[in-house]
C-alpha atoms as a PDB file:
ATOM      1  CA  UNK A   1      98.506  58.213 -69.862  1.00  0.00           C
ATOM      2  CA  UNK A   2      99.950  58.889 -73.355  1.00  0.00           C
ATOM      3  CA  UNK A   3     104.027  58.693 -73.755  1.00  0.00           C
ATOM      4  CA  UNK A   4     105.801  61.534 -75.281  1.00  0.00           C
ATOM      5  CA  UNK A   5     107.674  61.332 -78.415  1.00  0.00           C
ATOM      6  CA  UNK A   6     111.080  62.502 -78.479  1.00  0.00           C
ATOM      7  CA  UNK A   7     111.370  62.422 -82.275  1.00  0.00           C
ATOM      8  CA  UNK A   8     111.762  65.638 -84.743  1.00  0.00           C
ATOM      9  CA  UNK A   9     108.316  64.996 -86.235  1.00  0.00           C
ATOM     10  CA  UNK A  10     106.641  68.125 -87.023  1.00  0.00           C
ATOM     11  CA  UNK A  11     103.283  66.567 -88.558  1.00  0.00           C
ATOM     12  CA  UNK A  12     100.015  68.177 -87.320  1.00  0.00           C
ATOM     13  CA  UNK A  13      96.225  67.005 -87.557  1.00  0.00           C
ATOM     14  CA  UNK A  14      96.114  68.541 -91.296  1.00  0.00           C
ATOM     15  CA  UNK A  15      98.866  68.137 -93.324  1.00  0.00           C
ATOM     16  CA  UNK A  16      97.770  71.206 -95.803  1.00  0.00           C
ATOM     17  CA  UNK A  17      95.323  72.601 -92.864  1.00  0.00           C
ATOM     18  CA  UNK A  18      96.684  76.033 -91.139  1.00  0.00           C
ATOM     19  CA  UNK A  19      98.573  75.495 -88.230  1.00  0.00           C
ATOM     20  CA  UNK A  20      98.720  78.240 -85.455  1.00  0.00           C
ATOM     21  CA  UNK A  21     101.403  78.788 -83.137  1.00  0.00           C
ATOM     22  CA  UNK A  22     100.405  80.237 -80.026  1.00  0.00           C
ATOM     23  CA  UNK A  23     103.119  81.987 -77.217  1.00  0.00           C
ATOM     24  CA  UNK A  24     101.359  82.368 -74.039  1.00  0.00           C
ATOM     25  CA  UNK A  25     102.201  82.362 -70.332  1.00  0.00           C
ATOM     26  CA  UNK A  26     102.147  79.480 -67.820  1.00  0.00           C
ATOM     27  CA  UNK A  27      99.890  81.343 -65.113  1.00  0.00           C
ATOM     28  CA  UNK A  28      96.707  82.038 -65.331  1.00  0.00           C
ATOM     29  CA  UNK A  29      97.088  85.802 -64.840  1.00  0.00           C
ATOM     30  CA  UNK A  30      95.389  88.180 -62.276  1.00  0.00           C
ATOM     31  CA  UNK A  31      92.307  88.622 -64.503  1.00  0.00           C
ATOM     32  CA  UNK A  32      89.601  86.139 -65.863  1.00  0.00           C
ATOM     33  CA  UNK A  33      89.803  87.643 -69.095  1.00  0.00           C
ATOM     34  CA  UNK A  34      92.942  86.016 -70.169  1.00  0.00           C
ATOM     35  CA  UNK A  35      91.962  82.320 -69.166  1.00  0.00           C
ATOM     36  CA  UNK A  36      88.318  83.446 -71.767  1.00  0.00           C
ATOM     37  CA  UNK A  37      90.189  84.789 -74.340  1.00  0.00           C
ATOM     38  CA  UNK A  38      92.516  81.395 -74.166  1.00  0.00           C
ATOM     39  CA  UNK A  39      88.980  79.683 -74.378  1.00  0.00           C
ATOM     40  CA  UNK A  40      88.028  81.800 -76.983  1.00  0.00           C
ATOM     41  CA  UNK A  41      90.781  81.138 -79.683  1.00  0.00           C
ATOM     42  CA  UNK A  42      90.443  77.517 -78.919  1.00  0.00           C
ATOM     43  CA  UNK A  43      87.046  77.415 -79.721  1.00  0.00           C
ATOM     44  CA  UNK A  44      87.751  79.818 -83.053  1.00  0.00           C
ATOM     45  CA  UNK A  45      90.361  77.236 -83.484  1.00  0.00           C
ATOM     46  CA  UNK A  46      88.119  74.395 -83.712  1.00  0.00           C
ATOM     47  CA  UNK A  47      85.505  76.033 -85.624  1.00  0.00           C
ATOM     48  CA  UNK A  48      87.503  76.991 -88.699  1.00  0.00           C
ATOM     49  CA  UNK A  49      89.455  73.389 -88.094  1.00  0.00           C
ATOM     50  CA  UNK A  50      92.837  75.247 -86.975  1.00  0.00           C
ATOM     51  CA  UNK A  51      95.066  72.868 -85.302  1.00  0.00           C
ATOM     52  CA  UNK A  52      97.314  74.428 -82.473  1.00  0.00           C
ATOM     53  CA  UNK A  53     101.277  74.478 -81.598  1.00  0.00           C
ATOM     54  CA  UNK A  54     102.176  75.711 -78.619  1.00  0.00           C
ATOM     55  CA  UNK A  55     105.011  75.442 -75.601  1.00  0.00           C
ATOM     56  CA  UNK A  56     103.513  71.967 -74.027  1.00  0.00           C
ATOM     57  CA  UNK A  57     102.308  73.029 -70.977  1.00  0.00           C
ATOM     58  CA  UNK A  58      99.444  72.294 -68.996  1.00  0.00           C
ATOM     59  CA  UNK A  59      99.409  74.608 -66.493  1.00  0.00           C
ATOM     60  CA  UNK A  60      98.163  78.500 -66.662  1.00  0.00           C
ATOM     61  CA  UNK A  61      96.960  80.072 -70.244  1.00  0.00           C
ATOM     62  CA  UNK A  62      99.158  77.428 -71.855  1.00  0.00           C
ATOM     63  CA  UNK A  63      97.268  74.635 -70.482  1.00  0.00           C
ATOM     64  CA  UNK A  64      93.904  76.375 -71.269  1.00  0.00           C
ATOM     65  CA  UNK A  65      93.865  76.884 -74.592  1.00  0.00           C
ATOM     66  CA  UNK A  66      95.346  73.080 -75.238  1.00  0.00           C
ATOM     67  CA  UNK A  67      92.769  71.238 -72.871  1.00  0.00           C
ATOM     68  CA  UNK A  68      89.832  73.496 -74.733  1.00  0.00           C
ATOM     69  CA  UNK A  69      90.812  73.023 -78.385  1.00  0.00           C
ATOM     70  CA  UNK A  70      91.276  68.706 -77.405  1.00  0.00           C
ATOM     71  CA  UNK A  71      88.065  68.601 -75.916  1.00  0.00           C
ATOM     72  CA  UNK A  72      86.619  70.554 -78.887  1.00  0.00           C
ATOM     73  CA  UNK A  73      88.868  68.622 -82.028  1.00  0.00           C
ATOM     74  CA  UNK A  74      90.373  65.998 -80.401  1.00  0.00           C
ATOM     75  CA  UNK A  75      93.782  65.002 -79.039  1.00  0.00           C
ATOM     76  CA  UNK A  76      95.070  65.229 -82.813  1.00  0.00           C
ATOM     77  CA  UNK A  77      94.461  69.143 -82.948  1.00  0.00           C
ATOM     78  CA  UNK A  78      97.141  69.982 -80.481  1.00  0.00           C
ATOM     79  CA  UNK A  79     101.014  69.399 -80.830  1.00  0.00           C
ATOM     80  CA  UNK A  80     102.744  70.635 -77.693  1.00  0.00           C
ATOM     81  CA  UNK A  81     106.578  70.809 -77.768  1.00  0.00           C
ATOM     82  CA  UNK A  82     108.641  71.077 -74.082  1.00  0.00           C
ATOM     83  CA  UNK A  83     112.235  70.975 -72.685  1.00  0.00           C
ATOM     84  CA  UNK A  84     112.892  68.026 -71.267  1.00  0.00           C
ATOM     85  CA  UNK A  85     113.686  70.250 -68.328  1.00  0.00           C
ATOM     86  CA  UNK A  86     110.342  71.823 -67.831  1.00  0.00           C
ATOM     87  CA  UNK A  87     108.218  68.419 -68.049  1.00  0.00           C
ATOM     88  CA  UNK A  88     109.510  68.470 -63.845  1.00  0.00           C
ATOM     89  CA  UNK A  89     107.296  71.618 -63.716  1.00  0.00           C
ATOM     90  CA  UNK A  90     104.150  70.653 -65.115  1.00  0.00           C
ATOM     91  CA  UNK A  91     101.238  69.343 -62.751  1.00  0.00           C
ATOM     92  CA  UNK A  92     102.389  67.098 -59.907  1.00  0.00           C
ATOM     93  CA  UNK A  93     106.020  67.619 -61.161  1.00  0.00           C
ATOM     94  CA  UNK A  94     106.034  70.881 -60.157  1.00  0.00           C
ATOM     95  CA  UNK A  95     105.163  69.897 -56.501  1.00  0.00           C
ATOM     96  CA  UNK A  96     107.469  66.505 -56.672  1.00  0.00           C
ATOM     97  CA  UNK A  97     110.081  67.601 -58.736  1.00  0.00           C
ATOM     98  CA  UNK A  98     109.731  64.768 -60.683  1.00  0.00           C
ATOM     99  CA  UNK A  99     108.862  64.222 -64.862  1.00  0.00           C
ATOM    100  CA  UNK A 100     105.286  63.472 -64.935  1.00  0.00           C
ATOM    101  CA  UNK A 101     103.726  62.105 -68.059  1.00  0.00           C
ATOM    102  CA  UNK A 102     101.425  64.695 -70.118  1.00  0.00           C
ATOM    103  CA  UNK A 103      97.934  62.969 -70.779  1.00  0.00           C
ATOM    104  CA  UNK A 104      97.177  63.077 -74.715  1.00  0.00           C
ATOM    105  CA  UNK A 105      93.724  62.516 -74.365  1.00  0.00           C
ATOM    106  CA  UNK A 106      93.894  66.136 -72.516  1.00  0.00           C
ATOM    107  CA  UNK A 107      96.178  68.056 -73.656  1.00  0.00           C
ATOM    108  CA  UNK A 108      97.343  66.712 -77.305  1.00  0.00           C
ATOM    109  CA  UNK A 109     100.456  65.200 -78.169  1.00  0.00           C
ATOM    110  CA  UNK A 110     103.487  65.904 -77.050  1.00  0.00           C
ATOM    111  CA  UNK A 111     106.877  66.242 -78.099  1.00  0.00           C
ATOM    112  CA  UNK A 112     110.361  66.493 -76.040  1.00  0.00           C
ATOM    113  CA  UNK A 113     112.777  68.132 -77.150  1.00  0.00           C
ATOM    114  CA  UNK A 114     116.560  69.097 -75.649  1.00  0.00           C
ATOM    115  CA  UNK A 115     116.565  72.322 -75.007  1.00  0.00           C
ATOM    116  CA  UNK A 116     114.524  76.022 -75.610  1.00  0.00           C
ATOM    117  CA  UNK A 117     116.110  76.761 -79.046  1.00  0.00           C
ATOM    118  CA  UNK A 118     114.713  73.027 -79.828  1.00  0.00           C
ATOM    119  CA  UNK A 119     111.470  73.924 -79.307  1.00  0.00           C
ATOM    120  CA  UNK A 120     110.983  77.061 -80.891  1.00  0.00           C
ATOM    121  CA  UNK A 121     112.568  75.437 -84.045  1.00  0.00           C
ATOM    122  CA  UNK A 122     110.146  73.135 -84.230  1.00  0.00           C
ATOM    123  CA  UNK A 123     107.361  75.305 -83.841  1.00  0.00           C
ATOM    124  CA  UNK A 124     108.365  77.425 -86.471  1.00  0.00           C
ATOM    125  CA  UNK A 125     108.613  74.476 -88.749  1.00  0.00           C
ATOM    126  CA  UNK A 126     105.320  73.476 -87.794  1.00  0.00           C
ATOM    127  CA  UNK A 127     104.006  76.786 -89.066  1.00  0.00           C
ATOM    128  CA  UNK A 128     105.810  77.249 -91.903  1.00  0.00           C
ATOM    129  CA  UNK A 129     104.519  73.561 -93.098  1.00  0.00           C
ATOM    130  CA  UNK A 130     101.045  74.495 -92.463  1.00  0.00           C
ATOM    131  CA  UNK A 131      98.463  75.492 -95.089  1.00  0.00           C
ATOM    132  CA  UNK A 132      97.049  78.949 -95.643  1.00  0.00           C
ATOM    133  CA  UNK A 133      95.935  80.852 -92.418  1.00  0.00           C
ATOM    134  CA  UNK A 134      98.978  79.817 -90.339  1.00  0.00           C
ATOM    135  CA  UNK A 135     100.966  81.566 -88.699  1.00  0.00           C
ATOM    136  CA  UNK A 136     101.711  83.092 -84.823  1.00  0.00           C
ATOM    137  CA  UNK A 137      99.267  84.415 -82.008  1.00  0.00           C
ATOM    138  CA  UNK A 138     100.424  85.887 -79.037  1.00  0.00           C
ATOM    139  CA  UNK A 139      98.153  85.686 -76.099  1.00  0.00           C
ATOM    140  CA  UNK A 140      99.491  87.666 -72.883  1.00  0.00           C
ATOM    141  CA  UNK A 141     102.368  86.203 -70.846  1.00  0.00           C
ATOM    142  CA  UNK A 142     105.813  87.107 -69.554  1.00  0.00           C
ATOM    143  CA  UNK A 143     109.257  87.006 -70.483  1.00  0.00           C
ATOM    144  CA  UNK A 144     109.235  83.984 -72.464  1.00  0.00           C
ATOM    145  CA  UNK A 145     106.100  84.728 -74.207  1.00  0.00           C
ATOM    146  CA  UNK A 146     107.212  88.082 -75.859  1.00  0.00           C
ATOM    147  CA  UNK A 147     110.733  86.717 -76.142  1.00  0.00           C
ATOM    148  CA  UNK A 148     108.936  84.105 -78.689  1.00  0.00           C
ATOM    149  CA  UNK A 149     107.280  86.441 -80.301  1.00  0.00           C
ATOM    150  CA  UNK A 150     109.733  89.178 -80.531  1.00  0.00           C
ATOM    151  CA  UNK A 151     111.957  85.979 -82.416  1.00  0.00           C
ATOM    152  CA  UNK A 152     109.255  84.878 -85.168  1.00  0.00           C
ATOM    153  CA  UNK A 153     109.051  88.824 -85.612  1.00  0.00           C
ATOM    154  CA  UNK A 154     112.893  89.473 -85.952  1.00  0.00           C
ATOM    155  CA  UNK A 155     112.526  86.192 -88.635  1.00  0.00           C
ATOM    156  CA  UNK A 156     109.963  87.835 -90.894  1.00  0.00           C
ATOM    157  CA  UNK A 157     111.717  90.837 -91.502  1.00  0.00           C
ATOM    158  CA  UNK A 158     114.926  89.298 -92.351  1.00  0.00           C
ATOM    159  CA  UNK A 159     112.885  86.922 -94.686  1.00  0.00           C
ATOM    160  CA  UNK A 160     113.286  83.890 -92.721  1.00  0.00           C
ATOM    161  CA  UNK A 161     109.458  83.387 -92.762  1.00  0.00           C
ATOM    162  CA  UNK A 162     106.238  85.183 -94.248  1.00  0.00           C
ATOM    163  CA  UNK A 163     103.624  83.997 -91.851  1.00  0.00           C
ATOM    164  CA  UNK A 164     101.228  86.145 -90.083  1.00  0.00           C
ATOM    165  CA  UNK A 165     102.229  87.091 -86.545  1.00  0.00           C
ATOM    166  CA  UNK A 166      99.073  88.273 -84.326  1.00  0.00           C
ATOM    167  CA  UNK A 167      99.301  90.083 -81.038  1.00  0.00           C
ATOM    168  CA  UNK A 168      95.903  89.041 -79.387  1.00  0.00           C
ATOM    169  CA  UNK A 169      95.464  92.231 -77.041  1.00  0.00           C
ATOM    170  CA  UNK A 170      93.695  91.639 -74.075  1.00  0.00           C
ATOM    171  CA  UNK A 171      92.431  94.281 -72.011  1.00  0.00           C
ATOM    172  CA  UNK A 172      95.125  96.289 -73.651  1.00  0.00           C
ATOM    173  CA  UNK A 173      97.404  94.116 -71.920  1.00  0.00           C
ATOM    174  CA  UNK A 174      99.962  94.841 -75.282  1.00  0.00           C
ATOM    175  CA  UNK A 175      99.181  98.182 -75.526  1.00  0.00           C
ATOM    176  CA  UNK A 176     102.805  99.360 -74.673  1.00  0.00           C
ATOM    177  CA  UNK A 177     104.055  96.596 -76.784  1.00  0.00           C
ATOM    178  CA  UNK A 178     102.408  98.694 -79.506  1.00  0.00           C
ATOM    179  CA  UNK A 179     103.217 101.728 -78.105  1.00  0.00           C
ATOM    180  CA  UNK A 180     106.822 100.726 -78.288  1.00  0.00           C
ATOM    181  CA  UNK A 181     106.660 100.084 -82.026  1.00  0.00           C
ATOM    182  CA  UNK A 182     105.387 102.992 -82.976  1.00  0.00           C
ATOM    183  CA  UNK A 183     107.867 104.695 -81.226  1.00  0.00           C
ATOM    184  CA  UNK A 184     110.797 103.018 -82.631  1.00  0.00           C
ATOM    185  CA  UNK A 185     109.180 103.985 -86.256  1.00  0.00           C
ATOM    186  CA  UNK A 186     108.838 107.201 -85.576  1.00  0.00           C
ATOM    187  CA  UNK A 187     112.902 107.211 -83.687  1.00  0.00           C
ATOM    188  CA  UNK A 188     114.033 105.626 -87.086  1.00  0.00           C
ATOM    189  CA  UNK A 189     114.691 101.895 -85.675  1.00  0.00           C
ATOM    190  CA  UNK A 190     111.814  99.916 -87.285  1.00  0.00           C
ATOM    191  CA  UNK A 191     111.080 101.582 -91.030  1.00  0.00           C
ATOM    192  CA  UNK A 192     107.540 102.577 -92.003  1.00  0.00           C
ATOM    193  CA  UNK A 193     107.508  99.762 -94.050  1.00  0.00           C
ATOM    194  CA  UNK A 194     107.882  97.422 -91.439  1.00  0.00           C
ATOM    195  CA  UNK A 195     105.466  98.533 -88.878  1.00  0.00           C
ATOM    196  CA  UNK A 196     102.884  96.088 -89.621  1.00  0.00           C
ATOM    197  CA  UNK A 197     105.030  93.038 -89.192  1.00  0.00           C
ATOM    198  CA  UNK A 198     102.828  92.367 -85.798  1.00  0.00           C
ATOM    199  CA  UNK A 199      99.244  92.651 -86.316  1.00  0.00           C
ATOM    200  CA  UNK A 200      96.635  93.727 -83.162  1.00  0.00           C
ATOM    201  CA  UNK A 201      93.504  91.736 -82.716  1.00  0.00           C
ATOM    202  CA  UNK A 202      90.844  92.225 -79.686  1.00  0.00           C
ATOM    203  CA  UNK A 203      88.772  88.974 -80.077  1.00  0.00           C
ATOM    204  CA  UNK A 204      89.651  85.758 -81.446  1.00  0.00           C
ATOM    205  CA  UNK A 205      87.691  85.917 -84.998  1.00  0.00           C
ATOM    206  CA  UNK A 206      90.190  89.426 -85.149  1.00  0.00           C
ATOM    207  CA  UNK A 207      92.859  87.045 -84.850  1.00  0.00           C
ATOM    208  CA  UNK A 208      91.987  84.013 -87.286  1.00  0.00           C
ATOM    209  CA  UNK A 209      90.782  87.060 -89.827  1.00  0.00           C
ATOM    210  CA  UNK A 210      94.102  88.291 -89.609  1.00  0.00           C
ATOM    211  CA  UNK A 211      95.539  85.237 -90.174  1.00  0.00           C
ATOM    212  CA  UNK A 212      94.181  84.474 -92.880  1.00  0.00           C
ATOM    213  CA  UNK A 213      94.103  88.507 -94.748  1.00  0.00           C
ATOM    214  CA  UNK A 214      97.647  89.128 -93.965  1.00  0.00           C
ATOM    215  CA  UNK A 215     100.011  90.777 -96.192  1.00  0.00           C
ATOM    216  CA  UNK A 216     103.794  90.364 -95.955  1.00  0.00           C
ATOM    217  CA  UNK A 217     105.965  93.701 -95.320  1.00  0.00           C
ATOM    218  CA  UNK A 218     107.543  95.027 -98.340  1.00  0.00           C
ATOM    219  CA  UNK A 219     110.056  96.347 -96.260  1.00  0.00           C
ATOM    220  CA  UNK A 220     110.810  92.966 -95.192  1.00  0.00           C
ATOM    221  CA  UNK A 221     114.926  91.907 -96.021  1.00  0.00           C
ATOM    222  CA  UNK A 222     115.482  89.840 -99.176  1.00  0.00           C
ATOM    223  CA  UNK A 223     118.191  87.405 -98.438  1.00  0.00           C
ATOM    224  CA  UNK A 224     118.726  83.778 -98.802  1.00  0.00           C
ATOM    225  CA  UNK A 225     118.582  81.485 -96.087  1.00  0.00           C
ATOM    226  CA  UNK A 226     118.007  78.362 -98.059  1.00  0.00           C
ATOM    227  CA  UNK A 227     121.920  78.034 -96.945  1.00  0.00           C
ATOM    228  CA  UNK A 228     121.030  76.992 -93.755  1.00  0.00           C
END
């Protein structure tokens, strides 16, 4: 078993390769096709040598996309970051109630952090660090997941970021998602200009492509952050 670092490192397997953040869920889902398309983007991952961020978990979509791109690139590909209070959750802990060490040779390395607003931090920094082609993917989840995303897209509009953020839309599972934005364009809440913040892709090449062609919203806020 590998320890866990509980350090603020943000290094990746490429320092100037493109680092991908992906939001997922922790189950599996009722259909196959979200546990293939996981499969999918971790094999697109490893093909265009994409190394992966994502929420640490082993369990669900989260675990399948991290155990696929490690057996694909190797344990140095994946950089999970977790709550100290969800490690108690994942595998055995979730049935003991007790931490339970993450194998690296599995799942990648992993990082511990103190709390949710920790992680997502550090994921962002990861991103932001990376080379060209990084940026978010959202694969289908729950709460959590479009909580995450909805954050990294709040954070390019008001100039925090300018990275690509990818809904990967599987069997329309975002289709209301979608729906929803262009309703709040049309309602006058999101301006035309900012519409294409979050970018749709139906297969995982859609999503790397998008990645790497995407164009940052003139509509997007100009302020300084560099305060902060």
């Amino acid at each position: 078993m590998a320890s866990v670092s509980n350090s603020g490192a943000s290094a990746t397997k490429a320092s100037n390769g493109a680092v991908v953040c992906v939001f997922c869920g922790s189950s599996a889902g009722t259909s196959p096709a979200h546990l293939a398309a996981a499969r999918a983007l971790a094999q697109t991952f490893h093909v265009n040598g994409i190394s992966l961020v994502y929420g640490g978990g082993t369990v669900g979509i989260m675990g399948e996309i991290a155990k696929t791109l490690v057996s694909l690139s190797g344990p140095s590909s994946v950089h999970g970051i977790i709550p100290e209070a969800l490690i108690a959750f994942e595998q055995q802990g979730r049935e003991t109630g007790k931490p339970t060490p993450i194998d690296a040779s599995l799942y990648g390395r992993t990082t511990v952090v103190k709390d949710m607003h920790s992680r997502k931090h550090m994921m962002a920094k990861c991103v932001i660090e990376g080379g060209p082609g990084s940026g978010f993917v959202a694969l289908s989840g729950g709460y959590g997941t479009l909580e995450e995303l909805m954050e990294v897209v709040t954070w390019n509009q008001l100039g925090i970021h300018g990275r690509g953020i990818v809904v990967f839309n599987v069997e329309g599972f975002y289709d209301g998602l979608l729906t929803w934005v262009r309703a709040a364009v049309d309602g006058g809440f999101v301006s035309e200009a900012n519409k294409g913040i979050m970018v749709e892709a139906k297969t995982a090449e859609e999503v790397v492509e998008a990645l790497r062609d995407y164009k940052v919203s003139e509509g997007r806020y100009k302020l300084n952050w560099s305060h902060n």
